[in-house]
Protein backbone atom coordinates (compact mmCIF):
# COMPACT_ATOMS: atom_id res chain seq x y z
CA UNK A 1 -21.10 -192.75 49.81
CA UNK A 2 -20.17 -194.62 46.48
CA UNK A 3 -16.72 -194.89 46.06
CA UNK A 4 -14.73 -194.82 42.85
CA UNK A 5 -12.35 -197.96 43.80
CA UNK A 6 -10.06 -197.21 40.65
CA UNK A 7 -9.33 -193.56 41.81
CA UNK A 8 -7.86 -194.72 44.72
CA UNK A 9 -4.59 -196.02 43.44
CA UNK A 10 -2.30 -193.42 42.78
CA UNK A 11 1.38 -193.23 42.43
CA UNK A 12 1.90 -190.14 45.04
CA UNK A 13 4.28 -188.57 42.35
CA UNK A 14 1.28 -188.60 40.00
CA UNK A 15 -1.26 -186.76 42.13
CA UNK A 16 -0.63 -183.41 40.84
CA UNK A 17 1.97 -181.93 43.75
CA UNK A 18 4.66 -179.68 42.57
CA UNK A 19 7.92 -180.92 42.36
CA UNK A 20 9.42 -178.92 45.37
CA UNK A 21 6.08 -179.40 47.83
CA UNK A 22 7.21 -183.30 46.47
CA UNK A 23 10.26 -183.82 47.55
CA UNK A 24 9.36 -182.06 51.41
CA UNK A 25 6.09 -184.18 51.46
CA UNK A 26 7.98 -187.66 50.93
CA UNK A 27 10.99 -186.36 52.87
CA UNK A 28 7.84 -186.41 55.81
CA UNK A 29 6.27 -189.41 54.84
CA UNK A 30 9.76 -191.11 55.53
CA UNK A 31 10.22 -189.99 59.18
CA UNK A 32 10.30 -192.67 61.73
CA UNK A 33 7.59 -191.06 63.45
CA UNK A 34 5.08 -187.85 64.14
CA UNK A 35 1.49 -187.10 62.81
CA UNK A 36 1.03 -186.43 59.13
CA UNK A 37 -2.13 -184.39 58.07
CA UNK A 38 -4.11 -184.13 55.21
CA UNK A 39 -7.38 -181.82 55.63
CA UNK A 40 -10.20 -181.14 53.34
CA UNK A 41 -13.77 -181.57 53.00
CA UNK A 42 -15.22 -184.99 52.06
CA UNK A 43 -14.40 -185.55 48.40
CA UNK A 44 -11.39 -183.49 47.85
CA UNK A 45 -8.95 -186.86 47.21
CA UNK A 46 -7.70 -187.61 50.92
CA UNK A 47 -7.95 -191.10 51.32
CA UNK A 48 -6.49 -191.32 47.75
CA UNK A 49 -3.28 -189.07 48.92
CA UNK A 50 -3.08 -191.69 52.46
CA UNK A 51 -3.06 -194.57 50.43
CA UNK A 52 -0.51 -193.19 47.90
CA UNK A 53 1.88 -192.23 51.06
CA UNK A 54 1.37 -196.21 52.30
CA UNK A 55 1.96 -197.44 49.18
CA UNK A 56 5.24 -195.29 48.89
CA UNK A 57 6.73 -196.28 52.01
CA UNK A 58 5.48 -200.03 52.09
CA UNK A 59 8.26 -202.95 52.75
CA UNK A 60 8.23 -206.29 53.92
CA UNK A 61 10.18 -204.91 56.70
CA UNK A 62 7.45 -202.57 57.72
CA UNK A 63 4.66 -203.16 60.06
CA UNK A 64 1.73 -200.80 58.19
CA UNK A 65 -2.23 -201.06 59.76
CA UNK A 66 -4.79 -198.70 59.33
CA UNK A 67 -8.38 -198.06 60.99
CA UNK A 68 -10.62 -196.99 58.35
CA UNK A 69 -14.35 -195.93 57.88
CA UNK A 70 -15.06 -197.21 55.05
CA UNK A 71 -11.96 -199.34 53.94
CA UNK A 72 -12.11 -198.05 50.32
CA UNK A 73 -9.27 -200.40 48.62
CA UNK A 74 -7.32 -203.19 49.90
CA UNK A 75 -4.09 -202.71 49.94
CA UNK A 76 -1.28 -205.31 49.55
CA UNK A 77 0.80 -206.03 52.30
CA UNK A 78 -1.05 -203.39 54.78
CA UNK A 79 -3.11 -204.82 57.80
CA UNK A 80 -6.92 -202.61 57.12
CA UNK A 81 -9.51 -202.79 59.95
CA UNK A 82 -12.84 -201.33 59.34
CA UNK A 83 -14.69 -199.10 61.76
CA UNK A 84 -18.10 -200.68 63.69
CA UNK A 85 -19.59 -198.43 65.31
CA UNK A 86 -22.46 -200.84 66.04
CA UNK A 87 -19.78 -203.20 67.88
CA UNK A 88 -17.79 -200.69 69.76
CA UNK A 89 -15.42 -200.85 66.95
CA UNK A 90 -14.55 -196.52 66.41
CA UNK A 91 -11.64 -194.94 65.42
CA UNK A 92 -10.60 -194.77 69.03
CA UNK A 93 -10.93 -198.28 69.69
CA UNK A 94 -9.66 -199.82 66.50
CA UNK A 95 -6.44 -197.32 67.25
CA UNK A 96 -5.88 -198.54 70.36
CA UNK A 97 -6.35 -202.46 69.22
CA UNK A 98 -3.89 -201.95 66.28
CA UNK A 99 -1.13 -199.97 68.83
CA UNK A 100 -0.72 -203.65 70.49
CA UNK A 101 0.35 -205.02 67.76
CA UNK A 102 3.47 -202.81 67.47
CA UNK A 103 3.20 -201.12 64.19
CA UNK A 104 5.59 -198.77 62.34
CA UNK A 105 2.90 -196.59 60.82
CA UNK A 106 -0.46 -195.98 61.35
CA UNK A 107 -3.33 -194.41 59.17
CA UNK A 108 -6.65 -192.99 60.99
CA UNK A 109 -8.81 -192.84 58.32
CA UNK A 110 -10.17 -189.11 60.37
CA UNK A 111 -9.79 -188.19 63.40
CA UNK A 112 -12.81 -187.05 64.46
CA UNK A 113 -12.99 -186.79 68.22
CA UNK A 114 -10.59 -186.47 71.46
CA UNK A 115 -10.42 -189.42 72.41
CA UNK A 116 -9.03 -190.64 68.85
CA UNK A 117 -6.74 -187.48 68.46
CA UNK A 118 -5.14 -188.38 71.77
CA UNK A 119 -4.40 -191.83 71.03
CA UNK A 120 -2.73 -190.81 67.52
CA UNK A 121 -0.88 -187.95 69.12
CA UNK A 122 0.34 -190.94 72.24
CA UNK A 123 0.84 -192.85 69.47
CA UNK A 124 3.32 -190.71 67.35
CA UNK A 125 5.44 -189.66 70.56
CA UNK A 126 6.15 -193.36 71.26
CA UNK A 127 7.69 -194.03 68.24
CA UNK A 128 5.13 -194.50 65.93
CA UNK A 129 4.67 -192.56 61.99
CA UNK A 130 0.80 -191.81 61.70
CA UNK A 131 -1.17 -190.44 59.31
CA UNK A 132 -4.72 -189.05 59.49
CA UNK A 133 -7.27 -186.65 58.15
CA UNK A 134 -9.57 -183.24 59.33
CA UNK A 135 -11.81 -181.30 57.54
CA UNK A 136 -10.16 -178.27 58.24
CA UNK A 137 -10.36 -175.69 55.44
CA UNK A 138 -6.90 -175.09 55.07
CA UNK A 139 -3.16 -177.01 56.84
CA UNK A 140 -2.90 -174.68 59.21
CA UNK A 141 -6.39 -175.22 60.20
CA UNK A 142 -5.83 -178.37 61.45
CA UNK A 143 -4.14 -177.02 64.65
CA UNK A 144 -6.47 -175.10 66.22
CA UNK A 145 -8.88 -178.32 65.05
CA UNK A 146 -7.00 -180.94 67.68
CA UNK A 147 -6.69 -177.89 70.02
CA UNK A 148 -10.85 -177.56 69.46
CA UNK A 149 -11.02 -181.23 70.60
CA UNK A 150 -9.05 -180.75 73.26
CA UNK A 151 -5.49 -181.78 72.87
CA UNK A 152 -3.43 -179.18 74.60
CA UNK A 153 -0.64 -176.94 72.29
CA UNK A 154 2.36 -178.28 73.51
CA UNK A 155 0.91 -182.08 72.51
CA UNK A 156 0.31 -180.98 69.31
CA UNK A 157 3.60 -178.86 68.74
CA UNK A 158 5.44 -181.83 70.06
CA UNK A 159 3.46 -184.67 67.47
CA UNK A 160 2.41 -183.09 64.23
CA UNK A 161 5.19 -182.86 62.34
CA UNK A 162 3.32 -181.47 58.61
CA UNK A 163 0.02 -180.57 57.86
CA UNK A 164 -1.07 -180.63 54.14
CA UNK A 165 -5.02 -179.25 52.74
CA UNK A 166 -5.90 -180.42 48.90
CA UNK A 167 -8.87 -179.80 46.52
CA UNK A 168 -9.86 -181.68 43.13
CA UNK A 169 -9.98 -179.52 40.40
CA UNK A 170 -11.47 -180.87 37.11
CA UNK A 171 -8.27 -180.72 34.43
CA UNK A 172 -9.06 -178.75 31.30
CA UNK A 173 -10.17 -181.07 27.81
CA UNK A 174 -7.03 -180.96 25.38
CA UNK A 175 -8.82 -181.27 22.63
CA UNK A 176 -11.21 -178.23 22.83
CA UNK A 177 -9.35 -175.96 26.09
CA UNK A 178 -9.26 -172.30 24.19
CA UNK A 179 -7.23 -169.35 25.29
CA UNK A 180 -8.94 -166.31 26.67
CA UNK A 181 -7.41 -163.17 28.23
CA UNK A 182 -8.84 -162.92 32.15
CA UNK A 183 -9.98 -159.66 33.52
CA UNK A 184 -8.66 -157.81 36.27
CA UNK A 185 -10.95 -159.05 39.04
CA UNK A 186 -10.28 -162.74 38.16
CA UNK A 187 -6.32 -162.48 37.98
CA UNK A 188 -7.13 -160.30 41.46
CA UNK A 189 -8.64 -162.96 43.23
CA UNK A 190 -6.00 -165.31 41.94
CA UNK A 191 -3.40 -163.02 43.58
CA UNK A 192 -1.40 -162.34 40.29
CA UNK A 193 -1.36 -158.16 39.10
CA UNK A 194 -1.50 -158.04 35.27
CA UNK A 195 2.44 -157.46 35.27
CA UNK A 196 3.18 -160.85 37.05
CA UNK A 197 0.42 -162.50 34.96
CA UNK A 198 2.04 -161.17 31.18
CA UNK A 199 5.87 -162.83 33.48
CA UNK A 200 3.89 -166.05 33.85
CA UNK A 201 2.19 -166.95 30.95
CA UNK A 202 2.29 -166.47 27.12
CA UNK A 203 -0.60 -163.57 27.72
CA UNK A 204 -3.57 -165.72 28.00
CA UNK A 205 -4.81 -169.06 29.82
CA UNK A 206 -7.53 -171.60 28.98
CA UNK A 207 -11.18 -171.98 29.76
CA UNK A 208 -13.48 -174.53 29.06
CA UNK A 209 -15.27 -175.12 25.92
CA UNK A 210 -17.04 -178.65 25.54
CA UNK A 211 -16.63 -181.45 22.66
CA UNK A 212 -17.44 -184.74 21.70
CA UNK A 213 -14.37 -186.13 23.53
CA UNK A 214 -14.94 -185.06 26.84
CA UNK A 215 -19.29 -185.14 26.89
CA UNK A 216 -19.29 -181.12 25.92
CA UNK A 217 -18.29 -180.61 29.67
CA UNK A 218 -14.65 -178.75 28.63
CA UNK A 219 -13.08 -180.93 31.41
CA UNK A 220 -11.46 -184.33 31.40
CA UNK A 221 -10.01 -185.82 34.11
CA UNK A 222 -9.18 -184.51 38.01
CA UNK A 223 -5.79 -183.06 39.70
CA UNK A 224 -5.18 -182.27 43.15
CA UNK A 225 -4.04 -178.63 44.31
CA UNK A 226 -2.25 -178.56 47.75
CA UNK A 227 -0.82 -176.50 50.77
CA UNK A 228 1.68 -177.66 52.69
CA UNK A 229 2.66 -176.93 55.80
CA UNK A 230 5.83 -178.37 57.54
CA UNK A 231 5.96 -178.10 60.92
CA UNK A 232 9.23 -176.57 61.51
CA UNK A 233 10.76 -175.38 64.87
CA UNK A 234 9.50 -171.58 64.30
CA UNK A 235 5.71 -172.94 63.72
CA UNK A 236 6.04 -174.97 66.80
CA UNK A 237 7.07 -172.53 68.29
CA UNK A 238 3.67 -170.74 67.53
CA UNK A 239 1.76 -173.41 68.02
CA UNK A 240 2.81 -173.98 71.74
CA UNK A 241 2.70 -170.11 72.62
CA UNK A 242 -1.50 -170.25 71.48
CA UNK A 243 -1.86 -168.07 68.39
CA UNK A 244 -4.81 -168.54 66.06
CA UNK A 245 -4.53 -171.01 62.83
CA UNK A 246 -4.56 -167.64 60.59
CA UNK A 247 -1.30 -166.23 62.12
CA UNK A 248 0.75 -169.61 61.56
CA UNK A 249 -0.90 -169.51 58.11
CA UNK A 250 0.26 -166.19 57.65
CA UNK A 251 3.85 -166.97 58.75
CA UNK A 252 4.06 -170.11 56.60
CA UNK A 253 2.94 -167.98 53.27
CA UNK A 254 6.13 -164.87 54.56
CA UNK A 255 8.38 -168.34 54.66
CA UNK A 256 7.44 -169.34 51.09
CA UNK A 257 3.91 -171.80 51.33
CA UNK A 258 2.04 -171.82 48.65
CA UNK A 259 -1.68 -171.70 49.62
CA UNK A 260 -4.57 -174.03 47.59
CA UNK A 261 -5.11 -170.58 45.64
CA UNK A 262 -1.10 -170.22 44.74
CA UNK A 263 -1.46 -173.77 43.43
CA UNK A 264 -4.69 -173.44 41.88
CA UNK A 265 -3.40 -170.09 40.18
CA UNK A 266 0.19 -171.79 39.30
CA UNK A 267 -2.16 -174.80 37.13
CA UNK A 268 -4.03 -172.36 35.30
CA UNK A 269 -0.95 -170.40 33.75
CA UNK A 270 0.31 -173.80 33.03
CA UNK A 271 -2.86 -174.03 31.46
CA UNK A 272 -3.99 -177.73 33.08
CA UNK A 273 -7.17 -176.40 34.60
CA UNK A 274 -9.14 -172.78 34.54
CA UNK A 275 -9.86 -170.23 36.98
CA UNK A 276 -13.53 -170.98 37.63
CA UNK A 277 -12.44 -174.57 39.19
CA UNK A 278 -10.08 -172.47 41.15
CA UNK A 279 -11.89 -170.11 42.45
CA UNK A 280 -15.00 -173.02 43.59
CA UNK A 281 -13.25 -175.08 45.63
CA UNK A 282 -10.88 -172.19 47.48
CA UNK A 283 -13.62 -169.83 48.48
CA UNK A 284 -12.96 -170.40 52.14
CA UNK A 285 -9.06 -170.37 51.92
CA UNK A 286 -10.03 -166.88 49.91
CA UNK A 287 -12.15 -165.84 53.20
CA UNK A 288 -9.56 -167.17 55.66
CA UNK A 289 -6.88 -165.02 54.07
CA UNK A 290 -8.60 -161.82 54.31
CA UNK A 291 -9.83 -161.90 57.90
């Protein structure tokens, strides 16, 4: 994996989050303890969105170590240990070591096993803040991941107090973007009828052209788009009486979540990126939604 060093430090308020899904994200990020989730497949920007939350709530006064696999920036202040598996050093391990040395928050780079999952969830009901990653498809998704591994409801109701998925969409070239008028089965799979479209936009959005400043690709640049899920006492509530990730989904979107399609679909009337880059990276969350 070769990692783009420079892409990793980001100012959390710059990663593309709207300003509401903001202000509930930090307001998480800030809690003296639980388990904060970020899912997605490899690529999509987690690491970058973990170290932007550390960076945010770093302080002399705080106690910050992280496990990682690789450790993809070093960051000031923060205690970083790097996975070995050929040592004995995994996630679990590393987790454990770091827990002796009293931390206030924790990062698992992923938590990819049982044995790791039930450390970080120990970890956060003893008065720890941690923050980890699945590749889960969607937030909700990363529920009936831990469950998968093992970790009963009620342990995971108890710990995980916001789940959040993300994609990296490639942002639209200013100097060539041109506006174009989508067809009905493009603003359908968006979500948006023509009506709410003509509401949100001046009539048209923007698709790629190609130019001399951006290589002829029509794209310059990358922004997140994002779903978060807070784990309030009504989705606990779910969580500890069994029901699939889809229903809690389902009952976060009737309570106002915006889904990585909303926020895909909100950037292209605001004309930053187009529907194409959209609809690639939120196939599955279009799949999940309709079963």
């Amino acid at each position: 994996r070769i990692l783009d060093r420079g892409n990793v430090q980001r100012d959390l308020d710059r990663i593309g989050m709207r300003p509401d899904d903001l202000g509930t994200f930090r307001q998480l990020i800030h809690k003296p303890n639980g388990i904060v989730v970020v899912t997605g497949p490899t690529g999509s920007g987690k690491t970058t969105t973990l170290y932007a939350c550390l960076a945010k709530i770093n302080a002399p006064t705080r106690n910050i170590i992280t496990v990682e696999d690789p450790v993809e920036y070093q960051l000031n202040g923060i205690g970083q240990i790097q996975v070995n598996n050929k040592v004995g050093l995994t996630f679990a391990a590393g987790l454990r070591s770091i827990l002796r040395q009293d931390p206030d928050v924790v990062m698992v780079g992923e938590i990819r096993d049982g044995e790791t999952a039930e450390i970080a969830i120990q970890a956060s009901l003893t008065g720890h803040l941690v923050f980890s990653t699945l590749h889960t498809n969607d937030a909700a998704g990363a529920v009936s991941r831990l469950v998968d591994m093992g970790v009963e409801p009620f342990l995971v109701s108890s710990s995980v107090i916001g789940m959040m998925a993300q994609r990296l969409v490639r942002t639209l070239c200013l100097h060539c973007k041109e506006p174009v008028v989508p067809n009905e089965v493009e603003l359908e799979k968006l979500g948006y009828t023509r009506e709410r479209f003509m509401e949100a936009t001046p009539g048209h959005v923007y698709q790629p052209v190609g130019c001399q400043e951006c290589l002829d690709t029509g794209f310059m640049g990358r922004t997140g788009i994002y779903e978060l899920l807070v784990v309030d006492d009504a989705v606990r509530k779910l969580i500890m009486e069994g029901v699939d990730s889809n229903s809690i989904k389902k009952h976060a979107i009737r309570h106002g979540m915006l889904t990585l399609r909303d926020d895909g679909a909100r950037k292209v009337m605001l004309g930053q990126t187009a529907i194409s880059e959209v609809l690639r990276v939120t196939q599955d969350d279009l799949l999940d939604l309709e079963s």
